[in-house]
Every structure is written in structure tokens, then in C-alpha cells.
N, C-alpha and C. Protein backbone atom coordinates (compact mmCIF):
# COMPACT_ATOMS: atom_id res chain seq x y z
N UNK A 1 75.31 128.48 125.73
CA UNK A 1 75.97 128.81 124.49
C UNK A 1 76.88 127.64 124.08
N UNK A 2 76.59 127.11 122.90
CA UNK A 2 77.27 125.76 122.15
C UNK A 2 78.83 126.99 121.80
N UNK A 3 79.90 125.53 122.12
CA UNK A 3 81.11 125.88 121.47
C UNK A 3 81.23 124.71 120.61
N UNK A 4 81.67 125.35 118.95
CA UNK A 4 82.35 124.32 117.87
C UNK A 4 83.43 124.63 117.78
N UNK A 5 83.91 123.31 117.58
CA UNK A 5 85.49 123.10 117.21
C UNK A 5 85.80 123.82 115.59
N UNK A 6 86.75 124.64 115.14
CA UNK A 6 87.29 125.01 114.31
C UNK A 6 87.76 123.89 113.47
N UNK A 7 87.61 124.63 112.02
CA UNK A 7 88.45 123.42 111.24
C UNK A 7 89.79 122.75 111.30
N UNK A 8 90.07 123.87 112.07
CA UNK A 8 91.94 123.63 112.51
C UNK A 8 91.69 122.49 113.57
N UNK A 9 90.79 122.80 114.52
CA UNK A 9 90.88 121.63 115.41
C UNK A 9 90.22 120.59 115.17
N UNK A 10 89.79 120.46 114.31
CA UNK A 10 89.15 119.18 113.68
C UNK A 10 89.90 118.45 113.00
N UNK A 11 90.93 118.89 112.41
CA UNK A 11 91.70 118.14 111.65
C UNK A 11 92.58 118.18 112.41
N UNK A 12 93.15 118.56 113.33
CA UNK A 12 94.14 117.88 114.44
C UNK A 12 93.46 116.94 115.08
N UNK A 13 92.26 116.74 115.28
CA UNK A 13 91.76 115.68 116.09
C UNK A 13 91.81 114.33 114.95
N UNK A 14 91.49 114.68 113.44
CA UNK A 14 91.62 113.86 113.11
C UNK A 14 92.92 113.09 112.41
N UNK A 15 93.64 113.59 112.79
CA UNK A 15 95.47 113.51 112.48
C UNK A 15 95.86 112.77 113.91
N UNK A 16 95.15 112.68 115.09
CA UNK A 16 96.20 111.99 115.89
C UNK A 16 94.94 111.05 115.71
N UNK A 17 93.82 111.09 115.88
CA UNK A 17 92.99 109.87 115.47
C UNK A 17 94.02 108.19 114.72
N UNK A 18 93.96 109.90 113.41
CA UNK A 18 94.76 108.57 112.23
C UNK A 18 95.80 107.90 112.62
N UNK A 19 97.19 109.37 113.55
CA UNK A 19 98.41 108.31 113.77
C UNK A 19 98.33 107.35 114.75
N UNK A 20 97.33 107.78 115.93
CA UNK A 20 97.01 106.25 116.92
C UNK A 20 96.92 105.20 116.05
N UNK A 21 95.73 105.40 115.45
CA UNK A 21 95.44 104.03 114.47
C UNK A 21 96.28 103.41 113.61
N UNK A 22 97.33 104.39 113.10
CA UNK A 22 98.10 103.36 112.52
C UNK A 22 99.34 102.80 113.25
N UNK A 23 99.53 103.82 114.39
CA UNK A 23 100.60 102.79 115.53
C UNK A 23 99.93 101.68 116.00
N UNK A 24 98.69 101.61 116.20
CA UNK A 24 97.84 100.24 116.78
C UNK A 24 97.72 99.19 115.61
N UNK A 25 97.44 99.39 114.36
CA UNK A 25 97.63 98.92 113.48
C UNK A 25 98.99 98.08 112.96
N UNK A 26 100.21 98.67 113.27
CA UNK A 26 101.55 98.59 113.09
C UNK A 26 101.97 97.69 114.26
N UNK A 27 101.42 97.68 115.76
CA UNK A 27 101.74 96.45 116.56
C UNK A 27 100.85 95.01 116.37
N UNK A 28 99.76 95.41 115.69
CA UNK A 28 99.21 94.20 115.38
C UNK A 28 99.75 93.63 114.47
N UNK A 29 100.01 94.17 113.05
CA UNK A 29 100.80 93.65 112.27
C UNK A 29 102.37 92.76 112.51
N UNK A 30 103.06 93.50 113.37
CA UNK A 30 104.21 92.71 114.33
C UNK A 30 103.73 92.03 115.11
N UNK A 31 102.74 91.46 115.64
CA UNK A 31 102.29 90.83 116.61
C UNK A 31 101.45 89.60 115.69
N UNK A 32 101.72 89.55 113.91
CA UNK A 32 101.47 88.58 113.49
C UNK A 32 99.80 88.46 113.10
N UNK A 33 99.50 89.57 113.92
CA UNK A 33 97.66 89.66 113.60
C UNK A 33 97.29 90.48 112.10
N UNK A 34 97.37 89.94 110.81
CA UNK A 34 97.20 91.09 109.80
C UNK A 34 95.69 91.46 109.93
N UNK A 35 95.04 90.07 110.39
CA UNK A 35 93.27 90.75 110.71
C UNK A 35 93.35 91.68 111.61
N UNK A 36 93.61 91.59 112.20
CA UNK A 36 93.21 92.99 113.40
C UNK A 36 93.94 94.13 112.67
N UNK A 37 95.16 94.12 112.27
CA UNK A 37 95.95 95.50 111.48
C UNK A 37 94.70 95.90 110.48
N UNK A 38 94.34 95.03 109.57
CA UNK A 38 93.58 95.23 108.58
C UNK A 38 92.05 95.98 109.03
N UNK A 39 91.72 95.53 110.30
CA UNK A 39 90.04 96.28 110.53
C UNK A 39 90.87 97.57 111.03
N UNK A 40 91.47 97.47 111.91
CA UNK A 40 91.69 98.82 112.30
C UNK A 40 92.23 99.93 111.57
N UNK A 41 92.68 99.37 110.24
CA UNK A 41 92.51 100.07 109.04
C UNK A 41 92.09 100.94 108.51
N UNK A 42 90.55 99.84 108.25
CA UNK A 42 89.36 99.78 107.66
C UNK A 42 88.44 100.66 108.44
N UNK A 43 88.25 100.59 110.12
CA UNK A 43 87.73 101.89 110.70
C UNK A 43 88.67 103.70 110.32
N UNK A 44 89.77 103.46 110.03
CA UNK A 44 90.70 104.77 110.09
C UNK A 44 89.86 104.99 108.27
N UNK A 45 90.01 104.56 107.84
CA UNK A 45 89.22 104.98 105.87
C UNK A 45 87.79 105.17 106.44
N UNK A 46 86.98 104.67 106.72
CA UNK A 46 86.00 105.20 107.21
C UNK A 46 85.75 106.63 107.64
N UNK A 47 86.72 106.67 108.46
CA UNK A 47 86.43 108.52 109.06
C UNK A 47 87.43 109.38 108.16
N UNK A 48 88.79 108.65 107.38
CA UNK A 48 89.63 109.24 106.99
C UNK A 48 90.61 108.77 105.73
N UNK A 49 89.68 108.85 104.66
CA UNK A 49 90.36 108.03 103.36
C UNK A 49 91.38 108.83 102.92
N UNK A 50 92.73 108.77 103.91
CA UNK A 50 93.83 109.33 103.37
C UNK A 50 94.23 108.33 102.81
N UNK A 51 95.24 108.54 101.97
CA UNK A 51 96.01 107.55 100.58
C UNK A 51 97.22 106.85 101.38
N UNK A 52 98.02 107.85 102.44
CA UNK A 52 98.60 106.22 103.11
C UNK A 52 97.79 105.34 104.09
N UNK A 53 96.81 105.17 104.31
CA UNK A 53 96.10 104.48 105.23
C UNK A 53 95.82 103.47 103.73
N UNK A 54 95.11 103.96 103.02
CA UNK A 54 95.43 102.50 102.10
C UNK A 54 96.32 101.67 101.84
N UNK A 55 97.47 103.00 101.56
CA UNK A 55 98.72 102.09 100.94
C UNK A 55 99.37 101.01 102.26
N UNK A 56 98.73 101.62 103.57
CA UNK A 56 99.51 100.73 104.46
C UNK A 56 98.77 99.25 104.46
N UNK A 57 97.45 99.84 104.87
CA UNK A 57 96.16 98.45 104.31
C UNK A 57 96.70 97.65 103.15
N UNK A 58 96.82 98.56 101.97
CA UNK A 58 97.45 97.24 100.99
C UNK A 58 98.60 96.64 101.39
N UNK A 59 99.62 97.49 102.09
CA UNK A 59 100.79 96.58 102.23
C UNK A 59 100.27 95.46 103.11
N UNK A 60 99.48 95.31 104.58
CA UNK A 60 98.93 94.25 105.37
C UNK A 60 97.77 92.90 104.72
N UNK A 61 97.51 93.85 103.77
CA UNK A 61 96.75 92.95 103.04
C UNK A 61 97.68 91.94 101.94
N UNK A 62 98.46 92.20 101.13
CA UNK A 62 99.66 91.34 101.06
C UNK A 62 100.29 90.89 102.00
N UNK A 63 100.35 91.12 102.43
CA UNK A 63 101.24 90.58 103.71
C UNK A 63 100.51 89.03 103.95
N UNK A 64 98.86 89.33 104.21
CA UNK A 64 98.22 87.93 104.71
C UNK A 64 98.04 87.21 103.59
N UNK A 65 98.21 87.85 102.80
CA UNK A 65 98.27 86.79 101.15
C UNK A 65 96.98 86.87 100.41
N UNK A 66 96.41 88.25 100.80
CA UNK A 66 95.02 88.75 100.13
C UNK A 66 95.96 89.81 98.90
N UNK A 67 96.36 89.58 97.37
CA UNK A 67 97.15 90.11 96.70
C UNK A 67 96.51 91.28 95.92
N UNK A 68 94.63 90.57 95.27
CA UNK A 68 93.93 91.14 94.85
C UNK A 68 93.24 92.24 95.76
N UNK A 69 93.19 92.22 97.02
CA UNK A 69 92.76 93.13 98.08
C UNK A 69 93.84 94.17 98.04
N UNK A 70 95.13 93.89 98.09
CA UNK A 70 96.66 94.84 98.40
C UNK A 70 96.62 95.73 97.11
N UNK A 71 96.23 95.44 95.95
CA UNK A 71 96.12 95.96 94.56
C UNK A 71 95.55 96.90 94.60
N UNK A 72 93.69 96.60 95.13
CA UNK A 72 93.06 97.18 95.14
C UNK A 72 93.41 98.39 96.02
N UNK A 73 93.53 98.38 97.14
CA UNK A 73 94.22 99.20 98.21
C UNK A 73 95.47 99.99 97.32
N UNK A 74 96.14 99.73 97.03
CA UNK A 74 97.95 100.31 95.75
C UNK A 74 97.18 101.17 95.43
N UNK A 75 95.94 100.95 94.11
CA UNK A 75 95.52 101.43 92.81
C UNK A 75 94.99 102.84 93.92
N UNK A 76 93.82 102.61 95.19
CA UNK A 76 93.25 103.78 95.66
C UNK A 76 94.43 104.96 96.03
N UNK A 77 95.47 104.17 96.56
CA UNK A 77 96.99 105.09 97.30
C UNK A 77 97.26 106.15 96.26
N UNK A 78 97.71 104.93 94.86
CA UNK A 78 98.06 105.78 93.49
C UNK A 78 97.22 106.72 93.33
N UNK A 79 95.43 106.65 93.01
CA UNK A 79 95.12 107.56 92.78
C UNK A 79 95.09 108.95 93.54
N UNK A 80 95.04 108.86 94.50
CA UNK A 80 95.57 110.38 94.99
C UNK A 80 96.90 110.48 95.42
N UNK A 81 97.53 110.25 95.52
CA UNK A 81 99.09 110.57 95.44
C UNK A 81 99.81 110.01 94.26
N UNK A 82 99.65 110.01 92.76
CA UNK A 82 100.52 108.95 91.99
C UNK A 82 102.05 109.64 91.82
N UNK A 83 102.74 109.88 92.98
CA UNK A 83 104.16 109.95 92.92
C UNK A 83 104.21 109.14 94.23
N UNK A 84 103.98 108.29 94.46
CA UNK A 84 104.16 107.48 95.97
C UNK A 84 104.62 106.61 95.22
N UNK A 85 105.76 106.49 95.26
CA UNK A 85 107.07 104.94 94.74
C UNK A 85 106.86 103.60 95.37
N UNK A 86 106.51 103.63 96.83
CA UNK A 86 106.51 102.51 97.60
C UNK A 86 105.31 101.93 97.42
N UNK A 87 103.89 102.42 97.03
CA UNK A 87 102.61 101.85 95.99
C UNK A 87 102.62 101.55 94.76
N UNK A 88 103.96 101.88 93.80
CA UNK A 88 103.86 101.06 92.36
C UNK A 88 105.24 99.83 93.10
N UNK A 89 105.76 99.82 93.54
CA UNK A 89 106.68 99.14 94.09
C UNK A 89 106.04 97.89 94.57
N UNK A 90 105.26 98.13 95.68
CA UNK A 90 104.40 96.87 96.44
C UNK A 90 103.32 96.81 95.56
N UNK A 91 102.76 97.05 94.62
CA UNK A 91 101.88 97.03 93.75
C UNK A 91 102.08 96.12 92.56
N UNK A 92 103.62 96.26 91.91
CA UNK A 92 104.28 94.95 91.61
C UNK A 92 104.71 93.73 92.08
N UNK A 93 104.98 94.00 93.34
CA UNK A 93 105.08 92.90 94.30
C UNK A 93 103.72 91.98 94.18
N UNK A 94 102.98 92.42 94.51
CA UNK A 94 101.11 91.65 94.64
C UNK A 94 101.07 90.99 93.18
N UNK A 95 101.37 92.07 92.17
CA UNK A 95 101.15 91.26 91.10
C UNK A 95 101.99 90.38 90.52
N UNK A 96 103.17 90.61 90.82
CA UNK A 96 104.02 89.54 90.87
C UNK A 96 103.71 87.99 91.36
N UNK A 97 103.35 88.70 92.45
CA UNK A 97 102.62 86.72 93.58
C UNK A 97 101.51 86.27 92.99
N UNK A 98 100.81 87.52 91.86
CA UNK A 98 99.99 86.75 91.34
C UNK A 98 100.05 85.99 89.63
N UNK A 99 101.19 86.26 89.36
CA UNK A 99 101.69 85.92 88.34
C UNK A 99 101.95 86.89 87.32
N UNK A 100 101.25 87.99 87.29
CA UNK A 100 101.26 89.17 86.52
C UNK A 100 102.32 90.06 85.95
N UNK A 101 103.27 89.10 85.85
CA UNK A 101 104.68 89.55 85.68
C UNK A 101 104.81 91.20 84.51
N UNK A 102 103.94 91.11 83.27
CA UNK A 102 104.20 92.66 82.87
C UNK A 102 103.39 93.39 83.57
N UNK A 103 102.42 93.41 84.19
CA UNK A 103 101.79 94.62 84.82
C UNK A 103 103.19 94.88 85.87
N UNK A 104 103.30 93.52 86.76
CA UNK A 104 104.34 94.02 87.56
C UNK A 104 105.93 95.25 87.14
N UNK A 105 106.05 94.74 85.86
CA UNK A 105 106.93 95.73 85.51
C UNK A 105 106.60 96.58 85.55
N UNK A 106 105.43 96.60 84.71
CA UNK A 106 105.30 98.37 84.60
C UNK A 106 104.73 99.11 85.60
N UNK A 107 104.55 98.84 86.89
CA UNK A 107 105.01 98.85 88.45
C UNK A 107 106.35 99.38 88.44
N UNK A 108 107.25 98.65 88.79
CA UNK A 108 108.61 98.82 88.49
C UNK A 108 109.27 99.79 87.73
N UNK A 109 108.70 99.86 86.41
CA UNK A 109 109.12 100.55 85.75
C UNK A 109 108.60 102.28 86.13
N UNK A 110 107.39 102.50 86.68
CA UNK A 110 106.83 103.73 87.04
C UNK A 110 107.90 103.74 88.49
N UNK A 111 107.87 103.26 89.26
CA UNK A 111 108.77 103.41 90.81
C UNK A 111 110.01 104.03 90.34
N UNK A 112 111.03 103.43 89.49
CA UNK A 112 112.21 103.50 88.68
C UNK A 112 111.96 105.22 88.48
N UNK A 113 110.75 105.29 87.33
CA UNK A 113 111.04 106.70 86.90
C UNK A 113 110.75 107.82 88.07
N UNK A 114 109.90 107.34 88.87
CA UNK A 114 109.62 108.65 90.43
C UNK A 114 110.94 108.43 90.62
N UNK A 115 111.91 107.27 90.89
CA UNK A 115 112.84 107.64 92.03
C UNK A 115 113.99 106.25 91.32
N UNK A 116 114.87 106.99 91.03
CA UNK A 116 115.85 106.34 90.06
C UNK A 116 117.18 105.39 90.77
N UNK A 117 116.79 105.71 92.23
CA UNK A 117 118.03 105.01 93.47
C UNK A 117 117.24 104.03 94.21
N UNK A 118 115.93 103.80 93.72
CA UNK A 118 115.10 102.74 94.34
C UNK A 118 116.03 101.22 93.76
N UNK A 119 116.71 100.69 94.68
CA UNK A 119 117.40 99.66 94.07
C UNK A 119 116.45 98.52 94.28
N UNK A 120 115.31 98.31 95.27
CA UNK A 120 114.35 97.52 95.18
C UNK A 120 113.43 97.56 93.74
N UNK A 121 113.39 97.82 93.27
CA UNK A 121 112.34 97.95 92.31
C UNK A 121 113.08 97.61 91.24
N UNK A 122 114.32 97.79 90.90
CA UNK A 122 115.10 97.09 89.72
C UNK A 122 115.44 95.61 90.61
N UNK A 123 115.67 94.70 91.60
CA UNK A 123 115.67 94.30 91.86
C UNK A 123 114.91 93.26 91.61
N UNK A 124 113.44 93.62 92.28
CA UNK A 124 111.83 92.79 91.58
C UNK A 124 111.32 92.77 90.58
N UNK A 125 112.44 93.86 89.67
CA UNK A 125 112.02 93.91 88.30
C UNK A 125 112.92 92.98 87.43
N UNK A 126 114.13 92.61 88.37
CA UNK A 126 114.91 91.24 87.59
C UNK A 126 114.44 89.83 87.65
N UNK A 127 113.05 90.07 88.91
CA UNK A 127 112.74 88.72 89.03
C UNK A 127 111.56 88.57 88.06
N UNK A 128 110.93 89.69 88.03
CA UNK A 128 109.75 89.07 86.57
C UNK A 128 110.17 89.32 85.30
N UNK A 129 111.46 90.20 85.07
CA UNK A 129 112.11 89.40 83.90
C UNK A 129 112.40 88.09 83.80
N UNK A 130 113.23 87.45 84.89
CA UNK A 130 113.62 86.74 84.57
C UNK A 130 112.30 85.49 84.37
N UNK A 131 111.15 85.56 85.23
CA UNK A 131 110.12 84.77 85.17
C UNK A 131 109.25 84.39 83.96
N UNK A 132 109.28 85.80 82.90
CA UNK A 132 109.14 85.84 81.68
C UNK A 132 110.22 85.20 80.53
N UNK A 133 111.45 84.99 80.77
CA UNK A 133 112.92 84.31 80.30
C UNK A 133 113.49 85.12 80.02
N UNK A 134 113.34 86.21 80.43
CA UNK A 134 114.04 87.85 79.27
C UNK A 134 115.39 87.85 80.71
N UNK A 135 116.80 86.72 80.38
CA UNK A 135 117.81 86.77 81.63
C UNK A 135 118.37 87.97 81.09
N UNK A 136 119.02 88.26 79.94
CA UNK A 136 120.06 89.15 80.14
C UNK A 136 119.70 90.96 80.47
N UNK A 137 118.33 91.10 80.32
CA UNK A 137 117.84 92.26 80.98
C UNK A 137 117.60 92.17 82.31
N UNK A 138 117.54 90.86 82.98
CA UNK A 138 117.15 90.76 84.44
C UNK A 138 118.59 90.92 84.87
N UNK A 139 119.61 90.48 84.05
CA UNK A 139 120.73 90.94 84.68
C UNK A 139 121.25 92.20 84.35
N UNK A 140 121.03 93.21 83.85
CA UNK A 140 121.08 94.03 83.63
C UNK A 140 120.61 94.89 84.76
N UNK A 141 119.40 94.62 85.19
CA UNK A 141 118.85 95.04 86.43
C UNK A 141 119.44 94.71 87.76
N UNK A 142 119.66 93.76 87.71
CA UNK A 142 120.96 93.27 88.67
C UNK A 142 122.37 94.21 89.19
N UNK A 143 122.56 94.44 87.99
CA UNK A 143 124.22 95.13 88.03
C UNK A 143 123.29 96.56 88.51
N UNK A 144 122.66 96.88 88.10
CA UNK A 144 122.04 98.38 88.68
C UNK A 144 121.89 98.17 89.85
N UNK A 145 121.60 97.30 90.57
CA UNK A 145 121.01 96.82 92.00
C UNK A 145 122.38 96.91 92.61
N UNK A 146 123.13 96.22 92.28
CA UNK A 146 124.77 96.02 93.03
C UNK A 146 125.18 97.81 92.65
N UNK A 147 125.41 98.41 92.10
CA UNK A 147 125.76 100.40 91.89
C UNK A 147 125.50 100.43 92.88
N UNK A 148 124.09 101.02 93.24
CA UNK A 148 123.42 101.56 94.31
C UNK A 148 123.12 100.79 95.48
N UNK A 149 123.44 99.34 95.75
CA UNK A 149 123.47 98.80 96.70
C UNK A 149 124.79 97.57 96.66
N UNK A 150 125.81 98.14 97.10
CA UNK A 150 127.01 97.13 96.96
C UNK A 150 126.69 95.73 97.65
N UNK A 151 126.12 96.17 98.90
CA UNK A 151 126.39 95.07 100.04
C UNK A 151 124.86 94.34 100.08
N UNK A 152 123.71 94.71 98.60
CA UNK A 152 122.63 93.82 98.65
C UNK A 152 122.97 92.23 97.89
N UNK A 153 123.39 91.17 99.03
CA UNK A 153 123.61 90.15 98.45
C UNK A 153 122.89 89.57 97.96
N UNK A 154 121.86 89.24 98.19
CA UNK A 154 120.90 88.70 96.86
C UNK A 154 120.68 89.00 95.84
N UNK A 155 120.82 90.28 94.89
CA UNK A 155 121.56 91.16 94.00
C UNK A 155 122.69 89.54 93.36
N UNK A 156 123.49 89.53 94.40
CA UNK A 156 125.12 88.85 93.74
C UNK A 156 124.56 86.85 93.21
N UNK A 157 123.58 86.75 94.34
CA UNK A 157 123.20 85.57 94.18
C UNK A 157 122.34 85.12 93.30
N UNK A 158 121.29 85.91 92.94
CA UNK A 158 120.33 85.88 91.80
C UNK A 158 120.90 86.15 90.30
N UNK A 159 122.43 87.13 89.89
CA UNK A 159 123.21 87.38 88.85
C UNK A 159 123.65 86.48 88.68
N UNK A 160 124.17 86.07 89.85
CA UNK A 160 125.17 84.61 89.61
C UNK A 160 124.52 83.70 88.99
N UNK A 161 123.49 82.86 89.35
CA UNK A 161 122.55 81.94 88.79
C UNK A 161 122.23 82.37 87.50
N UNK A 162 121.73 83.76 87.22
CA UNK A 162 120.89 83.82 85.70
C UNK A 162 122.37 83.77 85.04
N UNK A 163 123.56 84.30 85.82
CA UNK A 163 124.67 84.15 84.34
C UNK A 163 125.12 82.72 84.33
N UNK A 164 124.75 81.77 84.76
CA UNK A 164 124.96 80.22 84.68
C UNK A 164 124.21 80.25 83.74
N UNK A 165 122.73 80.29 84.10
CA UNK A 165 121.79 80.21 83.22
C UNK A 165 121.95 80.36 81.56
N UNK A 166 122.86 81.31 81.47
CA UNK A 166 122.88 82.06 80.09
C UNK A 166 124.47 81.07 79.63
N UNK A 167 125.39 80.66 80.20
CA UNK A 167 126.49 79.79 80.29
C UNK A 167 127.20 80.85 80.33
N UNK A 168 127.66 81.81 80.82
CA UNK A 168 128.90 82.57 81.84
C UNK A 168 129.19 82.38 82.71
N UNK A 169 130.08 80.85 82.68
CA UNK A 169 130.12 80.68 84.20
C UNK A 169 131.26 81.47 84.40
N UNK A 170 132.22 82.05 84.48
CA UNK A 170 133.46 82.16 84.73
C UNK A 170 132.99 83.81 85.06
N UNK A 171 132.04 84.25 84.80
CA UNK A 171 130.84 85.64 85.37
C UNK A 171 130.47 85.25 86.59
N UNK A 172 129.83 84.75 86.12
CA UNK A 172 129.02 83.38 87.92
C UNK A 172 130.13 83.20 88.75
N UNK A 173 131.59 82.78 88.64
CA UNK A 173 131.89 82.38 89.38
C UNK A 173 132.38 83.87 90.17
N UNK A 174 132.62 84.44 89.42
CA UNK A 174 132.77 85.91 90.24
C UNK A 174 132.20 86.28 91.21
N UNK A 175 131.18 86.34 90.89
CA UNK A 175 129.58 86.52 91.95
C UNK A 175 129.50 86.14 93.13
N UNK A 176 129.62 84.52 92.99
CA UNK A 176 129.82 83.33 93.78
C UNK A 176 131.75 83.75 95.14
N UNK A 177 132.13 84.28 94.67
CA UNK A 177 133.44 84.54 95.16
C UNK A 177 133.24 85.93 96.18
N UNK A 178 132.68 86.84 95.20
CA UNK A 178 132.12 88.03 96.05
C UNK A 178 131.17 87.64 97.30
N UNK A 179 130.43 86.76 97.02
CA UNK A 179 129.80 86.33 98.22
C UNK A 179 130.59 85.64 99.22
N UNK A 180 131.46 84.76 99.26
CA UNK A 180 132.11 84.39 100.12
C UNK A 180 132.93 85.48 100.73
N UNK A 181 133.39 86.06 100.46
CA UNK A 181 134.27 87.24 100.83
C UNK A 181 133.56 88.19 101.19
């Protein structure tokens, strides 16, 4: 007499499957190997196209500087979960490195509206303003970044510069002071 596994136990088998794989995945990646993070991935979507196994794939796949691969990977995450912040987030990021500065916003700008204390995402969203020349909205994004993150100094260092940029220095030098202190 054959015994089958229940659906219950099938999907526990395939839930620690997945989390092995992505702890094995996660020391390769620290261990500097994004190829090996990346296949062992690529076998976990195979048996199990959950949406963070992409989004983690895309994050490793940026990581090795494959941007158009990390996208592709974002866009699959988004589509079944599109309230996942940390896939329009790193999703601007990729397109950012690839020059794509308004898609990247509007990355940014979707992360922003899921989750309004994401101070990263106004952050990367001051840098493709500013990459486009639009400073006084990148600083704008800035000062939002310093609210919700006092002690993110690059926040103070990137304001400082665009308000040179714009000739506030005596703004700048503020900045510049807060950082020393």
C-alpha cells in the first residue's frame, strides 16, 4: 500500500526546501560568489517561483552588475506581490546604474507611496533628481531623508554640495558643520 504526502506536507517540504536555498544562497553571496548565489536561485524558481526568490535573485543579480537581469527579476517580484517596497526601491536602483533616471523615479516614487518612512527611496530619489539637474527638489528629498533619518550622513553631505551647487553657501556651510560635530 503506497503512502502520499498531503498537500500540507508538501508544501512544508517545499518551504524548508526554499529557506535552505536561500540561506545557501545568502552565504554565497557574502562569500563574494554572486554566480553561485544566482544558480542556486535559479534551481529554487524552478521548483518554486515564489516572488521573493526573485526579488532576492534580482537583488544578486545587481549586485554582479547584471542591472537588466535585476529588473527583470524586480518586474517578476512586482508582479505578484506589487506592495513589496524593497522591489520598486532596488528596481530604481538598477535603473538608475543604468541611466534611467525617470523610470527610476517612478520606482521611488511607487516605494514612497507603499511606505512613506522609507528614507532610502527619497534618498535615491535625490540622486536622479539631481542627475536630471532638477537640485532644488533633490534637496527637498534630502531634508525628508534627514526627518526620518537624523544620523543618515550622506543625507547632510549630498544637501550640502547640491546647496553650493544652487549658491547657498552659508546653507552648505551648515551641513558641512553638522557633519563635523
Amino acid at each position: 500500500m503506497e503512502e502520499y504526502l498531503t498537500e500540507e506536507e508538501k508544501n512544508l517540504i517545499l518551504l524548508k526546501y526554499t529557506e535552505d536555498s536561500l540561506a545557501k544562497a545568502k552565504e554565497s553571496y557574502l562569500a563574494g560568489d554572486y554566480e553561485e548565489a544566482i544558480r542556486k536561485l535559479n534551481m529554487v524558481i524552478m521548483v518554486n517561483p515564489y516572488y521573493y526568490v526573485f526579488y532576492k535573485r534580482g537583488f544578486y543579480k545587481a549586485e554582479s552588475g547584471d542591472y537588466n537581469g535585476a529588473i527583470s527579476d524586480y518586474n517578476e517580484a512586482i508582479e505578484s506581490n506589487p506592495n513589496l517596497t524593497e522591489a520598486y526601491l532596488h528596481r530604481g536602483r538598477a535603473r538608475a546604474a543604468l541611466k534611467l533616471f525617470n523610470s527610476a523615479i517612478d520606482d521611488y516614487n511607487k516605494a514612497i507611496e507603499l511606505n512613506p518612512e522609507e528614507f532610502e527611496a527619497y534618498y535615491f530619489r535625490s540622486i536622479a533628481k539631481f542627475e536630471l539637474g532638477d537640485l532644488q527638489t533633490a534637496i527637498t528629498d534630502l531634508n525628508k531623508v534627514i526627518e526620518l533619518k537624523p544620523d543618515f550622513f550622506p543625507a547632510y553631505t549630498l544637501r550640502g554640495f547640491l546647496k553650493q551647487e544652487i549658491g547657498d553657501y552659508s546653507s552648505s556651510k551648515e551641513d558641512v558643520i553638522k557633519l563635523k560635530n
